[in-house]
C-alpha atoms as a PDB file:
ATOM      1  CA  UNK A   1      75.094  98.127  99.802  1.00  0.00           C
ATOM      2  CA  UNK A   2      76.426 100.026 102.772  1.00  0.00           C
ATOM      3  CA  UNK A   3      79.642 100.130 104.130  1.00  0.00           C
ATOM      4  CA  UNK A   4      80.360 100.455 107.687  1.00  0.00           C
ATOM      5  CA  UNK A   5      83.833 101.712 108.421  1.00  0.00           C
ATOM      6  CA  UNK A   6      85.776 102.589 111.477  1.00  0.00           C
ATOM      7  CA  UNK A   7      89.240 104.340 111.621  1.00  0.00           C
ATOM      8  CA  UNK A   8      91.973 104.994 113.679  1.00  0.00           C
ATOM      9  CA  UNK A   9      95.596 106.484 113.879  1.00  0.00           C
ATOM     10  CA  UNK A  10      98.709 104.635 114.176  1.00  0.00           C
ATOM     11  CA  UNK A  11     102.336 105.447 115.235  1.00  0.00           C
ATOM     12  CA  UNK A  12     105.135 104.043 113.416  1.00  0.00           C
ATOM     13  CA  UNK A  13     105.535 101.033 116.232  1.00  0.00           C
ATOM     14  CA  UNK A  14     101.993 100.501 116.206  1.00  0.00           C
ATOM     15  CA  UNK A  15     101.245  99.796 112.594  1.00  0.00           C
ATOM     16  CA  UNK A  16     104.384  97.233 112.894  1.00  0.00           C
ATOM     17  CA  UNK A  17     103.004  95.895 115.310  1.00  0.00           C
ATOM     18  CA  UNK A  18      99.381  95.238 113.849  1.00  0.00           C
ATOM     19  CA  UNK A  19     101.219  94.614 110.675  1.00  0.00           C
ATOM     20  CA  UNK A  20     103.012  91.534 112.437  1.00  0.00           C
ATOM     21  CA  UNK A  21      99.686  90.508 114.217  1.00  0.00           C
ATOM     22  CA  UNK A  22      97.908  90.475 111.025  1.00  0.00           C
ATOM     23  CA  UNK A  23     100.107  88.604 108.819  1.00  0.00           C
ATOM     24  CA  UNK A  24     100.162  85.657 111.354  1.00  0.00           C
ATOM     25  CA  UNK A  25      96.897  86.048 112.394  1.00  0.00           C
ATOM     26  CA  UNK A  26      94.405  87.148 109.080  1.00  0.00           C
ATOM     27  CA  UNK A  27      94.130  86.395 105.538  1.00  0.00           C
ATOM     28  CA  UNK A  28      96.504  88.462 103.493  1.00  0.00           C
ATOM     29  CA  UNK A  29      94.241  90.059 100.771  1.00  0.00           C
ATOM     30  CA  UNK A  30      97.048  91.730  99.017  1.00  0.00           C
ATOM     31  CA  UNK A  31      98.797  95.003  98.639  1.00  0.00           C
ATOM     32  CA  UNK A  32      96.420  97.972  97.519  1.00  0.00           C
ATOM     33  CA  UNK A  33      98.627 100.543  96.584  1.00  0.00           C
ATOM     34  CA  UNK A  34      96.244 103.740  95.014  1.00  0.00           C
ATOM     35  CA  UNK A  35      96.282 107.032  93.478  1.00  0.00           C
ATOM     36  CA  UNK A  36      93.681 108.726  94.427  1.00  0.00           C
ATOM     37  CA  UNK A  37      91.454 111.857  94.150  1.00  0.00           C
ATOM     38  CA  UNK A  38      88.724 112.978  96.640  1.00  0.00           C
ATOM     39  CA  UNK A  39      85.922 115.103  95.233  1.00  0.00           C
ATOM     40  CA  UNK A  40      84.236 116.964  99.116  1.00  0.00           C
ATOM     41  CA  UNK A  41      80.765 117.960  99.147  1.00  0.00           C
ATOM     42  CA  UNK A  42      79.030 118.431 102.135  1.00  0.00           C
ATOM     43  CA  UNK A  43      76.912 115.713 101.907  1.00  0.00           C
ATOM     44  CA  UNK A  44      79.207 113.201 100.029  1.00  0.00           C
ATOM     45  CA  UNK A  45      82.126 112.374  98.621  1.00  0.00           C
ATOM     46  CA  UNK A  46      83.173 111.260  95.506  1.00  0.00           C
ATOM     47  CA  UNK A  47      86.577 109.700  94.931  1.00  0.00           C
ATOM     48  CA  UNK A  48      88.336 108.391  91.746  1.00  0.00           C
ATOM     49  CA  UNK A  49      91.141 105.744  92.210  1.00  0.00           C
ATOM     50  CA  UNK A  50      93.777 104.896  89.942  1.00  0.00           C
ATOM     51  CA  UNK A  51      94.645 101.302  91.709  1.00  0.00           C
ATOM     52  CA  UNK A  52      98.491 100.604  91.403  1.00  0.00           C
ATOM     53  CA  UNK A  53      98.804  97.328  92.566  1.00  0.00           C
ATOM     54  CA  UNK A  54      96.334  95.879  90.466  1.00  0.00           C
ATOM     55  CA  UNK A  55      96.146  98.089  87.496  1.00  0.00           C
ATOM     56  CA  UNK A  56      92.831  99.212  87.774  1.00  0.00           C
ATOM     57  CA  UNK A  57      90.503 101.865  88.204  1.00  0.00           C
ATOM     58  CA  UNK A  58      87.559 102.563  90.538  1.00  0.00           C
ATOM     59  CA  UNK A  59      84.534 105.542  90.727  1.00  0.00           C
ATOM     60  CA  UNK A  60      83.301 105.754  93.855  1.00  0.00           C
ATOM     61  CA  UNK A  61      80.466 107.617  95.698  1.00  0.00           C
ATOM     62  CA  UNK A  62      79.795 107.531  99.462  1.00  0.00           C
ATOM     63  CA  UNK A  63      76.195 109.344 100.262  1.00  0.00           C
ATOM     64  CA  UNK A  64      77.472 110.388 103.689  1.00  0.00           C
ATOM     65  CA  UNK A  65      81.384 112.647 104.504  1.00  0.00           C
ATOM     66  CA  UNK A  66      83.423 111.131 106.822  1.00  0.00           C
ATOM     67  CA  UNK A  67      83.194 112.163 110.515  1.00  0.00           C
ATOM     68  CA  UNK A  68      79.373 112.104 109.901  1.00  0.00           C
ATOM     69  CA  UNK A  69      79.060 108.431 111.002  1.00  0.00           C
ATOM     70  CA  UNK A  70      80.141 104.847 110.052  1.00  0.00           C
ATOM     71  CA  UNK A  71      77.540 104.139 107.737  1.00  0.00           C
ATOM     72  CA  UNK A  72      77.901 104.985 103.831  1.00  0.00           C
ATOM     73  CA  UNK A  73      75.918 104.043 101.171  1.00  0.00           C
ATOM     74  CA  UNK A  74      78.055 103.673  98.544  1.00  0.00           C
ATOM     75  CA  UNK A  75      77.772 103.362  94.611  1.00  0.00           C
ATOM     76  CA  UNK A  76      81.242 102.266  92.921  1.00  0.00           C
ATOM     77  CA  UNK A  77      81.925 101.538  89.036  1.00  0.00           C
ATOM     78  CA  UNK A  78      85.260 100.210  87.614  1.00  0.00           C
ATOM     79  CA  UNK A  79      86.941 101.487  84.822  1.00  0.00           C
ATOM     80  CA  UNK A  80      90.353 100.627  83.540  1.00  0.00           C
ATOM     81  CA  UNK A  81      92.896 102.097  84.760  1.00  0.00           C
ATOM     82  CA  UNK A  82      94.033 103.578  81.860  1.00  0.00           C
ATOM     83  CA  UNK A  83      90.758 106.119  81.639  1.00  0.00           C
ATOM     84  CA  UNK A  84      92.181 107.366  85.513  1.00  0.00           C
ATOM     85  CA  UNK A  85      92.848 110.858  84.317  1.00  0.00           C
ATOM     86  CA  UNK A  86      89.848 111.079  81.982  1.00  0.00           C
ATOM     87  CA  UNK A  87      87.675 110.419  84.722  1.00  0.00           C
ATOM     88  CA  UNK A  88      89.395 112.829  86.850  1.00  0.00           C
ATOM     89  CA  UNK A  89      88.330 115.547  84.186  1.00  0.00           C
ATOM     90  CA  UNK A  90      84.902 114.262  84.093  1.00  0.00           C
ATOM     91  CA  UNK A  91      84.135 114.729  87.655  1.00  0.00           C
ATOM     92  CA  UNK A  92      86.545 117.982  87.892  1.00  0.00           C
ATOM     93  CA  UNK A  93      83.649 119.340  85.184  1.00  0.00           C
ATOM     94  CA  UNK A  94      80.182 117.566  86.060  1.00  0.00           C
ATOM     95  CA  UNK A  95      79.854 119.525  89.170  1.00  0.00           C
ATOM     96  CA  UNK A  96      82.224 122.033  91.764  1.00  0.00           C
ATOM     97  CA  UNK A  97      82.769 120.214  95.258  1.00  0.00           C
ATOM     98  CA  UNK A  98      84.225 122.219  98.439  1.00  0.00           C
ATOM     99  CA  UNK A  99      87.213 120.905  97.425  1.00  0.00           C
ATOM    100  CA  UNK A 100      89.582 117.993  95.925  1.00  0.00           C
ATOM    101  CA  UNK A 101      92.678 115.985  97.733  1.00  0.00           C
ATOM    102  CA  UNK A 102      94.761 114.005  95.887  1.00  0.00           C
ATOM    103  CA  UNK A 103      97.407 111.824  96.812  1.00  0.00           C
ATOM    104  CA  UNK A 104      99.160 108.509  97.005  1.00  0.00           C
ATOM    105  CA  UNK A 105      97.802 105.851  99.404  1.00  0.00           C
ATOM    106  CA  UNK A 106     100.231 102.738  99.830  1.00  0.00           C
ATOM    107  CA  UNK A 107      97.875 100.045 101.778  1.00  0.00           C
ATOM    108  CA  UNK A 108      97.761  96.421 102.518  1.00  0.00           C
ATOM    109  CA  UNK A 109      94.559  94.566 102.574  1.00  0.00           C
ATOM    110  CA  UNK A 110      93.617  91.686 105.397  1.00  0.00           C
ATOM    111  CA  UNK A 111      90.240  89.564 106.503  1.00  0.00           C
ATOM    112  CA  UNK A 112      90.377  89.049 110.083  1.00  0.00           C
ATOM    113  CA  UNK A 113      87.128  87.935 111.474  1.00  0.00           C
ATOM    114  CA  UNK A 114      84.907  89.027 108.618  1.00  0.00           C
ATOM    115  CA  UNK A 115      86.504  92.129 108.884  1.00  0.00           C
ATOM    116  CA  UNK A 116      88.128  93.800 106.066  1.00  0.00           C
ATOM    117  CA  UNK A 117      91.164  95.584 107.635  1.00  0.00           C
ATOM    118  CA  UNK A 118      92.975  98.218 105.250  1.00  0.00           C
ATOM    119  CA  UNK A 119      96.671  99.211 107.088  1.00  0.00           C
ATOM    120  CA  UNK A 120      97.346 101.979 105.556  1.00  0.00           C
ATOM    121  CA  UNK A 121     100.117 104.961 104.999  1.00  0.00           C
ATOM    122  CA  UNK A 122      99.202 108.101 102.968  1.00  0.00           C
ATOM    123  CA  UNK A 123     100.719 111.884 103.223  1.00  0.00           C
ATOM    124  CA  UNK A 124      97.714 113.251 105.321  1.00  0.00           C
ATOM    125  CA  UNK A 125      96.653 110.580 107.152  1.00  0.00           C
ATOM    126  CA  UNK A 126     100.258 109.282 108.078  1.00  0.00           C
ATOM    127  CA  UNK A 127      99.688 105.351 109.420  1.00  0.00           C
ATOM    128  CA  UNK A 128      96.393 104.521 109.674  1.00  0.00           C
ATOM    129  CA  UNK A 129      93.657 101.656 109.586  1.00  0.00           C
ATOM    130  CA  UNK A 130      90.356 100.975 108.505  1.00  0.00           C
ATOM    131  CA  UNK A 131      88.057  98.668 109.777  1.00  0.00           C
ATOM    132  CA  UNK A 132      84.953  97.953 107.242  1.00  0.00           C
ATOM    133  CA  UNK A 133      81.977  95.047 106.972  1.00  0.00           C
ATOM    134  CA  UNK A 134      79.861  95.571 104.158  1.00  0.00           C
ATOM    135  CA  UNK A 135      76.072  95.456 104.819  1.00  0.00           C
ATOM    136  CA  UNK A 136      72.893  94.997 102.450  1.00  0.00           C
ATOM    137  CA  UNK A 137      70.757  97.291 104.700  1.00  0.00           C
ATOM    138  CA  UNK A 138      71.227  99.499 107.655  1.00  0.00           C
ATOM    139  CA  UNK A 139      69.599  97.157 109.487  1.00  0.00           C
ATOM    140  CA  UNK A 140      72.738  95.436 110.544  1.00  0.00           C
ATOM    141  CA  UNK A 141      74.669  98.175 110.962  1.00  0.00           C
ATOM    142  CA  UNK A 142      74.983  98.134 115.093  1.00  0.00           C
ATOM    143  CA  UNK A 143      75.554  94.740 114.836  1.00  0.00           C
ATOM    144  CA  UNK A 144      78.541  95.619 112.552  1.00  0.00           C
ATOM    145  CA  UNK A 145      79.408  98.808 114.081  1.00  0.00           C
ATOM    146  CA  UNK A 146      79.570  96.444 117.779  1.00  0.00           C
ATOM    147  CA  UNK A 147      81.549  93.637 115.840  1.00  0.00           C
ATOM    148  CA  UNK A 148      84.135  96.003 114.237  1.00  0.00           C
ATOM    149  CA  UNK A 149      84.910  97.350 117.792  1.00  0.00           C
ATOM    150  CA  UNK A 150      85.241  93.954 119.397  1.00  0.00           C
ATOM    151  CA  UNK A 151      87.779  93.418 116.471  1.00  0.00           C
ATOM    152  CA  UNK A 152      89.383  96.467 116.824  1.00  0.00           C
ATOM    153  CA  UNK A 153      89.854  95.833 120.472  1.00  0.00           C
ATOM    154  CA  UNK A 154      91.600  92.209 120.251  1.00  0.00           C
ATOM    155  CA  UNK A 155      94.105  93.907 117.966  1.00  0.00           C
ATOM    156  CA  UNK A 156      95.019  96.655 120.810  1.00  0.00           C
ATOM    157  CA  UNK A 157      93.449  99.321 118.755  1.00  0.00           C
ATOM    158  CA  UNK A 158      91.830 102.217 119.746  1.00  0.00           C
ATOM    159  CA  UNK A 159      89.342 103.245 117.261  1.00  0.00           C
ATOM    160  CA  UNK A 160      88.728 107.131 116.427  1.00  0.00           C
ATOM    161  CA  UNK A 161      85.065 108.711 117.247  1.00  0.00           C
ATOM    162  CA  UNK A 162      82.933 110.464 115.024  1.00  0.00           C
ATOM    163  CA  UNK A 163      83.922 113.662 116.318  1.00  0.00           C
ATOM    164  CA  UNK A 164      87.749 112.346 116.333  1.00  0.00           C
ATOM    165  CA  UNK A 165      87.644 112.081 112.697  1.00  0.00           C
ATOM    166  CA  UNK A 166      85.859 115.277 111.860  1.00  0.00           C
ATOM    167  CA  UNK A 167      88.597 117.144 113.683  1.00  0.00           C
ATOM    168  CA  UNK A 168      91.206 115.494 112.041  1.00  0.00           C
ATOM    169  CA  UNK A 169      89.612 116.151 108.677  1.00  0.00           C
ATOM    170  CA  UNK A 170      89.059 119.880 109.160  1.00  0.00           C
ATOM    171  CA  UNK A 171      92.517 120.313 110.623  1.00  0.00           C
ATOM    172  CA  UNK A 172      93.579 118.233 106.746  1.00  0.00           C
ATOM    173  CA  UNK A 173      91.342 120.251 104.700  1.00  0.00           C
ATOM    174  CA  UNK A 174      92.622 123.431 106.279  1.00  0.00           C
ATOM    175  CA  UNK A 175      96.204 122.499 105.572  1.00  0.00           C
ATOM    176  CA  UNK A 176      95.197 121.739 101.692  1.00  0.00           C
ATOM    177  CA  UNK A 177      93.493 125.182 101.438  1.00  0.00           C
ATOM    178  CA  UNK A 178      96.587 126.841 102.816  1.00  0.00           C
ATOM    179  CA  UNK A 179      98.658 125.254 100.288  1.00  0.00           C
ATOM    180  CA  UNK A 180     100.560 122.871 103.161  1.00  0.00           C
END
C-alpha cells in the first residue's frame, strides 16, 4: 500500500476553525492521541507509536522522508501497547538513524470526502493537518495527490509544498540537535 499525504500549518484560529467545519461537515473518526518516536534515515523513516487513545501500539516504516514527495510506501505492524518501550529499544539497537524525535502528538481523526484528515497539535509541529488517501499502487497517486488538493481547498486550506516541508523539517531537526 502507499500512502499519499499532504500537510499544512495552522494558526490557533485556523485549526478552530477547520475543527468546527469538520465536526459538522465529516465523519468523526475519533481522537488519536500518540506517543511517538521517529527513527530519520535519509531514505526513510521509521516511527514507533505508543497510541493513547486507544491503547495500542503501532511499527511503522515509510520508504520515502518527508519533504521528498507525497507518496510513501509504507509497511506498519501492531503490537500492544504495552511492548511500546521494548520496541523503542529494538529499533534504538537494530540499526543508527541520523537521528530520533520523540514527542507527544494529541490529534483528532475525520473522513471528509474519502479523505482521511488528521488535525493535529504536537510540540514541533504546533497546529497542523494531514491530508492522506491510501493507494494500492502508484498508479493513482495524481489522481489522489489532485483530489487531496481539491479537498484541501474547500476547507480554506493552503497546503505546504515539497520544498515547504523540507524547510520546516531541517529548521526542526536543527533545533533537536541543538538541544531546543
Amino acid at each position: 500500500m502507499y500512502e499519499i499525504e499532504h500537510r499544512a500549518l495552522l494558526t490557533d484560529e485556523s485549526y478552530k476553525t477547520l475543527a468546527d467545519k469538520l465536526a459538522h461537515e465529516a465523519t468523526l473518526l475519533g481522537t488519536d492521541d500518540k506517543e511517538i518516536s521517529y527513527y530519520i534515515f535519509p531514505d526513510k523513516l521509521l516511527k514507533v507509536a505508543r497510541n493513547i487513545s486507544k491503547g495500542t501500539g503501532k511499527l511503522s516504516l515509510k520508504l520515502n522522508t518527508l519533504g521528498a514527495g507525497s507518496s510513501f510506501q509504507e509497511f506498519e505492524v501492531l503490537f500492544p501497547e504495552d511492548s511500546f518501550e521494548t520496541m523503542k529499544s529494538i529499533c534504538e539497537r537494530i540499526s543508527t538513524p541520523d537521528q530520533v524525535i520523540s514527542g507527544t502528538q494529541k490529534r483528532t481523526d475525520y473522513k471528509y470526502k474519502e479523505v482521511e484528515i488528521a488535525l493535529k497539535w504536537s510540540e514541533d509541529w504546533g497546529y497542523h493537518v494531514e491530508f492522506e488517501i491510501m493507494i494500492p499502487d502508484l498508479s493513482g497517486k495524481d489522481a489522489a495527490d489532485t483530489h487531496i488538493a481539491e479537498v484541501a481547498k474547500a476547507l480554506s486550506v493552503t497546503l505546504m509544498t515539497e520544498e515547504e516541508v523540507g524547510a520546516f523539517l531541517a529548521e526542526v531537526r536543527s533545533k533537536k540537535k541543538d538541544g531546543l
